[in-house]
N, C-alpha and C. Protein backbone atom coordinates (compact mmCIF):
# COMPACT_ATOMS: atom_id res chain seq x y z
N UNK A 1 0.82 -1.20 0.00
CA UNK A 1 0.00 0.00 0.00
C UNK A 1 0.86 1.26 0.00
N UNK A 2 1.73 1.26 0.62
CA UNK A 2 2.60 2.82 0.83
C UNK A 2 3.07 2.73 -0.34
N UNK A 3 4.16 1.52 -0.79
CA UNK A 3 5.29 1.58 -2.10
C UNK A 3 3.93 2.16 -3.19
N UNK A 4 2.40 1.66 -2.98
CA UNK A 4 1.67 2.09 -4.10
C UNK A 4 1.59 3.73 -3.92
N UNK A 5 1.56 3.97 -3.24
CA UNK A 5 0.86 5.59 -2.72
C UNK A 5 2.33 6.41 -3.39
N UNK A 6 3.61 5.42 -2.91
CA UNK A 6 5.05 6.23 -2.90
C UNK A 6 5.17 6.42 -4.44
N UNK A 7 4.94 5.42 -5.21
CA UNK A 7 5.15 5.14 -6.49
C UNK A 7 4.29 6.18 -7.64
N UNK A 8 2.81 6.15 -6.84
CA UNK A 8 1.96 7.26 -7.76
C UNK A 8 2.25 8.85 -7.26
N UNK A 9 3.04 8.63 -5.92
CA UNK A 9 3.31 10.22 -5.71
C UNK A 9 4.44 10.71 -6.33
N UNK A 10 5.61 9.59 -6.77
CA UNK A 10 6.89 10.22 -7.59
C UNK A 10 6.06 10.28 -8.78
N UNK A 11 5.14 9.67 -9.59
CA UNK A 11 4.34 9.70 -10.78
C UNK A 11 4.04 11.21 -11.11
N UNK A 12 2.93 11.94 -10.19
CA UNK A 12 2.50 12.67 -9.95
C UNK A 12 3.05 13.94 -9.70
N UNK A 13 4.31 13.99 -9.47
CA UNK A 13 5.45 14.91 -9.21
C UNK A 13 5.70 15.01 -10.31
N UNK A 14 6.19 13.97 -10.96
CA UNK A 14 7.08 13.68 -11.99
C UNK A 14 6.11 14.54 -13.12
N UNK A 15 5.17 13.70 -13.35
CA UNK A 15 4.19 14.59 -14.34
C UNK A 15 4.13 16.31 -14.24
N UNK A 16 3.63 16.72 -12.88
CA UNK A 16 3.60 18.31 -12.95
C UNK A 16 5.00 19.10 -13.27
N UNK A 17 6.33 18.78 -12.81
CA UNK A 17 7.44 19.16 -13.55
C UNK A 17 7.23 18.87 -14.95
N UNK A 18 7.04 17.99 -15.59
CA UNK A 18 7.15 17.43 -16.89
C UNK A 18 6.41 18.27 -17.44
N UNK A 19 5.19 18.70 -17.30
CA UNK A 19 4.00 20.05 -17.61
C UNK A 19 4.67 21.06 -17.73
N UNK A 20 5.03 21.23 -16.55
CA UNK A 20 5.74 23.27 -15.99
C UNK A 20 6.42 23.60 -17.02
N UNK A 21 7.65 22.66 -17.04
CA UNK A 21 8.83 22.26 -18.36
C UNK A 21 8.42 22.68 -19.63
N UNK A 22 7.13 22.07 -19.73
CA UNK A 22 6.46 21.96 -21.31
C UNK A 22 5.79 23.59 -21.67
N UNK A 23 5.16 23.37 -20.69
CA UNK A 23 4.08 25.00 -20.71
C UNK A 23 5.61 25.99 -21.30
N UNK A 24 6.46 25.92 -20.26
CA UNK A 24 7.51 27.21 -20.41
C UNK A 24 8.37 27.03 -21.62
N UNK A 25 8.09 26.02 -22.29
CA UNK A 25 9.16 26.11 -23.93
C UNK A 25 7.68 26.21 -24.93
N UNK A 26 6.41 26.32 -24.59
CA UNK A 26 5.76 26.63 -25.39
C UNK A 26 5.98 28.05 -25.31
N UNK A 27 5.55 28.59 -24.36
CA UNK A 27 5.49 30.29 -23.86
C UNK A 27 6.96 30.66 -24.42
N UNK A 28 7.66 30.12 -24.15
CA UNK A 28 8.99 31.08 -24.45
C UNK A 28 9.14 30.71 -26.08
N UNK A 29 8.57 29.98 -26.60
CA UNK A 29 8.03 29.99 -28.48
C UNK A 29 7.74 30.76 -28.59
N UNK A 30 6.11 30.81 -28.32
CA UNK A 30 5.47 31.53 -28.36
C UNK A 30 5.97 33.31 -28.42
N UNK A 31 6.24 33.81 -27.17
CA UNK A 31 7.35 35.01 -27.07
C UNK A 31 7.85 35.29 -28.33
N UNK A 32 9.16 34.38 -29.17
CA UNK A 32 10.21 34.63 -29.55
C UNK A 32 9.41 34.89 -30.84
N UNK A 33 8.63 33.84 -30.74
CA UNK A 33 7.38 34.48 -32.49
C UNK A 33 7.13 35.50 -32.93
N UNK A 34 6.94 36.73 -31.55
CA UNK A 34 6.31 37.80 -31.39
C UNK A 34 6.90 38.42 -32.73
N UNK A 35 8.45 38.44 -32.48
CA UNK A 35 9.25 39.56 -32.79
C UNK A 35 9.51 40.62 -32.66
N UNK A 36 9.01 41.20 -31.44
CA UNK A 36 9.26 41.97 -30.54
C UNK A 36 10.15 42.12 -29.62
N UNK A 37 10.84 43.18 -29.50
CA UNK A 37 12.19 43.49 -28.23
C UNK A 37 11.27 43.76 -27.19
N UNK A 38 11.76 42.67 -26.22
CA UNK A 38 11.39 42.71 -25.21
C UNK A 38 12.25 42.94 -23.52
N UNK A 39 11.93 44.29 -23.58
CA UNK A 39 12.84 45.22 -22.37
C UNK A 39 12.21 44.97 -21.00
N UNK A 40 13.67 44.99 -19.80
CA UNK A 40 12.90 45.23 -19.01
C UNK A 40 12.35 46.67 -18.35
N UNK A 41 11.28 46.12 -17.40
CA UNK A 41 10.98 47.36 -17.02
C UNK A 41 11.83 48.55 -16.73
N UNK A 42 12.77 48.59 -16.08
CA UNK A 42 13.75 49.25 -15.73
C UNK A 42 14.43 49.99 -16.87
N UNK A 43 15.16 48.85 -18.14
CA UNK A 43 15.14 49.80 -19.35
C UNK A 43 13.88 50.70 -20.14
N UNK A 44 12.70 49.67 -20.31
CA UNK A 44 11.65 50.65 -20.83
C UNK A 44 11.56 52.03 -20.18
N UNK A 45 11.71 51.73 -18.99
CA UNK A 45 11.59 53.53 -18.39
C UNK A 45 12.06 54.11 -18.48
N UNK A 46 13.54 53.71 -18.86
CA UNK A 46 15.02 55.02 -19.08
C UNK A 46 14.43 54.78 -20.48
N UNK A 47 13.89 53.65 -21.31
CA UNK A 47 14.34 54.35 -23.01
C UNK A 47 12.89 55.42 -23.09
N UNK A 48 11.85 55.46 -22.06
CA UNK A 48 10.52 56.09 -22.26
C UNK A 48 11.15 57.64 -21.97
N UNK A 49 11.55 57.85 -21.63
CA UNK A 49 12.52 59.15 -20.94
C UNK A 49 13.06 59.66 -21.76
N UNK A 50 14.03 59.19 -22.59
CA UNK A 50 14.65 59.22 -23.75
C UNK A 50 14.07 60.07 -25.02
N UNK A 51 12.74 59.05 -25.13
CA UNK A 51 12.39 58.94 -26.60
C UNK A 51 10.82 60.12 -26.47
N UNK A 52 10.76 59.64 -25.44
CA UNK A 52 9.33 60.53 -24.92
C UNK A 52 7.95 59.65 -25.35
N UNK A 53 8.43 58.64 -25.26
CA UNK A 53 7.07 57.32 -26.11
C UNK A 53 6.83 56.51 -24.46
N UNK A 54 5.46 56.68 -24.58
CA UNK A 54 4.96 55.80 -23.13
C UNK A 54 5.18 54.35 -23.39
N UNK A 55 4.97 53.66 -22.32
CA UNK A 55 5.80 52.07 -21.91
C UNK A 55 4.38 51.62 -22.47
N UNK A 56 4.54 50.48 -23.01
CA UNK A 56 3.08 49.28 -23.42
C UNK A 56 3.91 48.27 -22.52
N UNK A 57 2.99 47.78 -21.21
CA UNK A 57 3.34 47.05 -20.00
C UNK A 57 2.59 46.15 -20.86
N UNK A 58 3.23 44.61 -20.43
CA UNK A 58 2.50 43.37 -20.58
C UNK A 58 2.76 42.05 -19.58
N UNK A 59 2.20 42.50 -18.46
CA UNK A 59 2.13 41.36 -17.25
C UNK A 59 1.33 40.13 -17.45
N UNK A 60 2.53 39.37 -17.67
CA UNK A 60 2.12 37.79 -18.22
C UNK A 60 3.00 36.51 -17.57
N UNK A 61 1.91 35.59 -17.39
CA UNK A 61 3.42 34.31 -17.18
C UNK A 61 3.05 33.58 -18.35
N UNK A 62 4.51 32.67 -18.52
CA UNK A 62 5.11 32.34 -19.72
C UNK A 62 4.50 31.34 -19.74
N UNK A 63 3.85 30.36 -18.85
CA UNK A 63 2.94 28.93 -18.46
C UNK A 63 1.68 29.01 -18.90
N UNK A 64 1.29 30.69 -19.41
CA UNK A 64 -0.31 31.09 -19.12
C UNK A 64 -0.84 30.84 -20.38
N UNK A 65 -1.84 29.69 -21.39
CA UNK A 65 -2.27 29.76 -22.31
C UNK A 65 -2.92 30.40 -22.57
N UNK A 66 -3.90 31.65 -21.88
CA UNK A 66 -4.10 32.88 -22.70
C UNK A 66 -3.35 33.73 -22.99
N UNK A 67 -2.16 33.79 -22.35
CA UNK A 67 -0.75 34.70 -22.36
C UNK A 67 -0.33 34.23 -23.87
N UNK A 68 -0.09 32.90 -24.13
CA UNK A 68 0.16 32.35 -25.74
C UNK A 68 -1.06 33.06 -26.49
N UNK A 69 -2.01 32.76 -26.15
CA UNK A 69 -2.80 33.46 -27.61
C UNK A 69 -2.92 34.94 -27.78
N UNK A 70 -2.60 35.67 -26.43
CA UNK A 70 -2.37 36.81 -26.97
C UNK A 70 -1.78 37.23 -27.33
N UNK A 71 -0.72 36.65 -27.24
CA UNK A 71 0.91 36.82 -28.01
C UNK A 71 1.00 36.05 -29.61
N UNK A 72 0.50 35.07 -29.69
CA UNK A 72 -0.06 34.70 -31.14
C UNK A 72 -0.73 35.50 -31.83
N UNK A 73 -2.29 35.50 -31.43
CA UNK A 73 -2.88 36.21 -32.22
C UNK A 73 -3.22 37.82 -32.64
N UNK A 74 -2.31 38.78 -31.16
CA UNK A 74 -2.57 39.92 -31.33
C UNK A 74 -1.32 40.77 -31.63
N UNK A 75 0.52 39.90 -30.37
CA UNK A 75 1.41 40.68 -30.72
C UNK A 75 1.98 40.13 -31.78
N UNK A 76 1.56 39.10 -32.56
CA UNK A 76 2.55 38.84 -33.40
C UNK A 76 2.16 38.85 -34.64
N UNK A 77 0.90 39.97 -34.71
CA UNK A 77 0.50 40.78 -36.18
C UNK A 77 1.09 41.56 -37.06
N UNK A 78 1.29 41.82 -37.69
CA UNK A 78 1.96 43.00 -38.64
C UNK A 78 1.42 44.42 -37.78
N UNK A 79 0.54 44.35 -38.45
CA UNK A 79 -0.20 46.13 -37.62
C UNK A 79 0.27 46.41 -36.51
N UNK A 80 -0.23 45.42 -35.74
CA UNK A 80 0.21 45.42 -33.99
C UNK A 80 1.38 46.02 -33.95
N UNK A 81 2.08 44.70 -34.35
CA UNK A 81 3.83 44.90 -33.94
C UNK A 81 4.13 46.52 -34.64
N UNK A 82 3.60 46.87 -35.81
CA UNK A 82 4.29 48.49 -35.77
C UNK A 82 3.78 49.48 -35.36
N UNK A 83 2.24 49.18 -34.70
CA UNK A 83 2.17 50.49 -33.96
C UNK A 83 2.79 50.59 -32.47
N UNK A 84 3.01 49.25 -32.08
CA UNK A 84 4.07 49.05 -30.81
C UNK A 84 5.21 50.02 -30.90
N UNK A 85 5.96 48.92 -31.97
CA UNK A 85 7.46 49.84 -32.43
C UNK A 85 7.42 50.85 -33.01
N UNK A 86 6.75 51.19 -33.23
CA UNK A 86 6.20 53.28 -33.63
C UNK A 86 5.91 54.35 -32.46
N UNK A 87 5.04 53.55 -31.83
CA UNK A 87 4.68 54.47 -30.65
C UNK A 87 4.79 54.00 -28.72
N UNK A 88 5.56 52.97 -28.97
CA UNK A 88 5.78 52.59 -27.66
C UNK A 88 6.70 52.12 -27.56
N UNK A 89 7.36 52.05 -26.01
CA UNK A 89 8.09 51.08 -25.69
C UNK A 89 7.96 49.93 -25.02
N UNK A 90 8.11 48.81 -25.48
CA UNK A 90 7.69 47.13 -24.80
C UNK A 90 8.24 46.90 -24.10
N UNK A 91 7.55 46.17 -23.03
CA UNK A 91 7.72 45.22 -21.84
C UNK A 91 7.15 44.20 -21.57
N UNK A 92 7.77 43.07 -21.28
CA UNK A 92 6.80 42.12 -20.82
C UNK A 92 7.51 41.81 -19.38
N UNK A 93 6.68 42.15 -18.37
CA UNK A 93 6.42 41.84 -17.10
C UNK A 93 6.09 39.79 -16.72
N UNK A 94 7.64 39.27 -16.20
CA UNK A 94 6.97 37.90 -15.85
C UNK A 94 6.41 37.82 -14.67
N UNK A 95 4.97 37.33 -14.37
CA UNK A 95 4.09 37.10 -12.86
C UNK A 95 4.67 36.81 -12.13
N UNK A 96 5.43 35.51 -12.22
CA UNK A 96 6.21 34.84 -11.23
C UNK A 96 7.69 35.36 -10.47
N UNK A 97 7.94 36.81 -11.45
CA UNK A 97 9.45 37.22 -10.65
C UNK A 97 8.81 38.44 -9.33
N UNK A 98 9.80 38.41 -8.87
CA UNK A 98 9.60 39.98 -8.18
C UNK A 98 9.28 41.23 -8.18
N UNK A 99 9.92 41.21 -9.70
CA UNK A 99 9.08 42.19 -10.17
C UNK A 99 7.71 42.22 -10.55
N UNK A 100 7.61 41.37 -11.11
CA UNK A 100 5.80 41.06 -11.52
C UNK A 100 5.33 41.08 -10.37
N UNK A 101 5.66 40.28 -9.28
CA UNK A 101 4.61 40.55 -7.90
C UNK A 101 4.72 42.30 -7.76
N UNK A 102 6.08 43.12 -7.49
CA UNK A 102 5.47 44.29 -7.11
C UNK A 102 4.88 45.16 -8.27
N UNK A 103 5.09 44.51 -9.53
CA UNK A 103 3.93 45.61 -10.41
C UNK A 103 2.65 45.13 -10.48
N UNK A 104 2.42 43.94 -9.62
CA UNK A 104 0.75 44.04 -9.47
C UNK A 104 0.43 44.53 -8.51
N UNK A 105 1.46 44.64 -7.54
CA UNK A 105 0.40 45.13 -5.94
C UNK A 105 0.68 46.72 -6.34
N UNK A 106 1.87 47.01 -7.22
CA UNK A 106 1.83 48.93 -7.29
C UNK A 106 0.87 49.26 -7.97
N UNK A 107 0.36 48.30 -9.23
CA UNK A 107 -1.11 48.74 -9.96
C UNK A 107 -2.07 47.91 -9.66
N UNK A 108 -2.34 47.43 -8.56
CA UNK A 108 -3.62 46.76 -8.07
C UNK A 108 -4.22 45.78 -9.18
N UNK A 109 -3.47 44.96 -9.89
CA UNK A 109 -3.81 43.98 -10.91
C UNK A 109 -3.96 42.74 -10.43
N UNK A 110 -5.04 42.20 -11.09
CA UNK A 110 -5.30 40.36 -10.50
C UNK A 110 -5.26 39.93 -11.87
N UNK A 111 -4.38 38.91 -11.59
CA UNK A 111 -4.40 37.78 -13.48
C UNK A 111 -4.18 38.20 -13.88
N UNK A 112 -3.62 37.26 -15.44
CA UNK A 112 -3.09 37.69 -16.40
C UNK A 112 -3.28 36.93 -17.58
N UNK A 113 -3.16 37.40 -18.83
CA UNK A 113 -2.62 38.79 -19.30
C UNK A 113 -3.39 40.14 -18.69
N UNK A 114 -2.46 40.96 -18.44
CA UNK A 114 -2.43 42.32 -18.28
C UNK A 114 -2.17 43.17 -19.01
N UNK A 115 -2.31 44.37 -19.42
CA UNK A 115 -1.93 44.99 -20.42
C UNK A 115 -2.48 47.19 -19.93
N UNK A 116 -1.11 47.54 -19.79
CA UNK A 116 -1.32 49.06 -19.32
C UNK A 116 -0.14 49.37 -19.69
N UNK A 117 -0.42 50.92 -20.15
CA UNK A 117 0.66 51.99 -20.73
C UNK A 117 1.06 52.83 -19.33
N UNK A 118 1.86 52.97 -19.77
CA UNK A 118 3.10 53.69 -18.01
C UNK A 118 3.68 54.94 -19.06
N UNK A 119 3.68 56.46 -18.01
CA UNK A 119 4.82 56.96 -18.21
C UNK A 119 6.15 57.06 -17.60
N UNK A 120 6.94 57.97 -18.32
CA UNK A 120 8.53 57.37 -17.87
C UNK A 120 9.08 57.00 -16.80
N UNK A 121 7.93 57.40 -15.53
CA UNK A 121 7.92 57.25 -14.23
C UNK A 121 7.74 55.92 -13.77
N UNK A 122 6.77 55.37 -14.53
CA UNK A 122 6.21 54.14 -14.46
C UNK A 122 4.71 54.03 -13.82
N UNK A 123 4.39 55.54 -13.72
CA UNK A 123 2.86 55.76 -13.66
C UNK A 123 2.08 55.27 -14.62
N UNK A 124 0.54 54.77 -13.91
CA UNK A 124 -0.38 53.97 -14.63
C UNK A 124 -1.16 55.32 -15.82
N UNK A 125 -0.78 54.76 -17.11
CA UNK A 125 -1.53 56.29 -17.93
C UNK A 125 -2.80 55.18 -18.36
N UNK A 126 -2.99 53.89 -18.84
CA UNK A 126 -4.13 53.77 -19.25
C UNK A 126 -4.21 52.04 -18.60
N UNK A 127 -5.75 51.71 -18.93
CA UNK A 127 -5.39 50.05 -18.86
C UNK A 127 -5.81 49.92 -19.91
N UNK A 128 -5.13 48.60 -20.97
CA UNK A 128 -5.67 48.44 -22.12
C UNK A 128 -6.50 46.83 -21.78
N UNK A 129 -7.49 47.17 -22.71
CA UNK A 129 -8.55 45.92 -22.13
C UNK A 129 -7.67 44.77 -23.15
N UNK A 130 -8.00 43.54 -22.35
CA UNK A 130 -7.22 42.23 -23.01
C UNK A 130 -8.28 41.75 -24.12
N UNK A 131 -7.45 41.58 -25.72
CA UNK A 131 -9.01 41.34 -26.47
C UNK A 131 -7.65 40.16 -27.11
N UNK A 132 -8.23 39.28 -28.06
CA UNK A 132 -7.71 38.32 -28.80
C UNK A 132 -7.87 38.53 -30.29
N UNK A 133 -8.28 40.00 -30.55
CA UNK A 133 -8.63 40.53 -31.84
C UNK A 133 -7.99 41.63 -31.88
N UNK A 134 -6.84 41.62 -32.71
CA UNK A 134 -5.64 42.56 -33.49
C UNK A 134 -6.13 44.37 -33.57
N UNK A 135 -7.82 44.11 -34.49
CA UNK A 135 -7.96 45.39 -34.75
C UNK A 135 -8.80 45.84 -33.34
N UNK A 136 -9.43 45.04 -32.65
CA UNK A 136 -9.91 45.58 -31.50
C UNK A 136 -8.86 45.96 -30.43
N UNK A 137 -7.76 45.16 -30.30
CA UNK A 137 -6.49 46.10 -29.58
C UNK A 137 -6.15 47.23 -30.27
N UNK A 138 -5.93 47.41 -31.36
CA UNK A 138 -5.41 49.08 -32.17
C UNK A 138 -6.08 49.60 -31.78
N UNK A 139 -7.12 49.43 -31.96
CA UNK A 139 -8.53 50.48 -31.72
C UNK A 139 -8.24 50.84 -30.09
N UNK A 140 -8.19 50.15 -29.16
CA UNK A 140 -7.96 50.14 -27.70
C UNK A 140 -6.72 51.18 -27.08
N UNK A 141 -5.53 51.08 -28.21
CA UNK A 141 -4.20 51.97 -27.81
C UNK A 141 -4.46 53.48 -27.67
């Protein structure tokens, strides 16, 4: 009885690493698809300073399958991607670091995807609503 219990609990372990693993080389595909430079916060704010172009925040974890489709189907459009690189500077915020925890408790955010424009400060200037439709995000910026 135990060796059974012991045997389905290394199983069971074994499997959710084997997942985590999987989720995070889809997500980090996914990402690299974008074709998007992806800064961190810390640079987006010095290059927002710079350039005088507000931050496009994107608080996401890399495990999150709506985080993949919004990164499929919205950042990794033609349109999208150049009104990004025209008029903003990118970030993607990961949930799981430290930083992602304190840019949700500094902008009071639950879940993710997230999506808000910062100025150079890293003040909240807008929230952009999360859509899975390209021209309904343009329309949204």
């Amino acid at each position: 009885m135990i060796r059974s219990l012991l045997t389905f609990a290394v199983i069971a372990i074994g499997a959710y690493f084997l997942n985590t693993a999987y989720q995070t080389h889809l997500g980090q595909k996914t990402i690299d698809s974008t074709g998007l430079e992806i800064l961190s916060l810390e640079t987006a704010l010095a290059k927002s300073k710079e350039t005088e172009k507000p931050v496009l925040a994107d608080l996401s974890a890399i495990w999150c399958p709506s985080c993949r489709q919004l990164d499929k189907q919205v950042f990794a459009n033609e349109a999208v991607k150049t009104k990004i690189q025209n008029n903003y500077i990118f970030t993607r915020i990961e949930y799981e670091t430290e930083e992602g925890k304190a840019f949700m408790e500094k902008h009071q955010l639950r879940g993710f995807p997230n999506l808000l424009t910062l100025d150079a400060n890293g003040n909240k200037l807008k929230n952009i609503p999360t859509t899975l439709s390209p021209e309904t995000f343009l329309a949204s910026l």
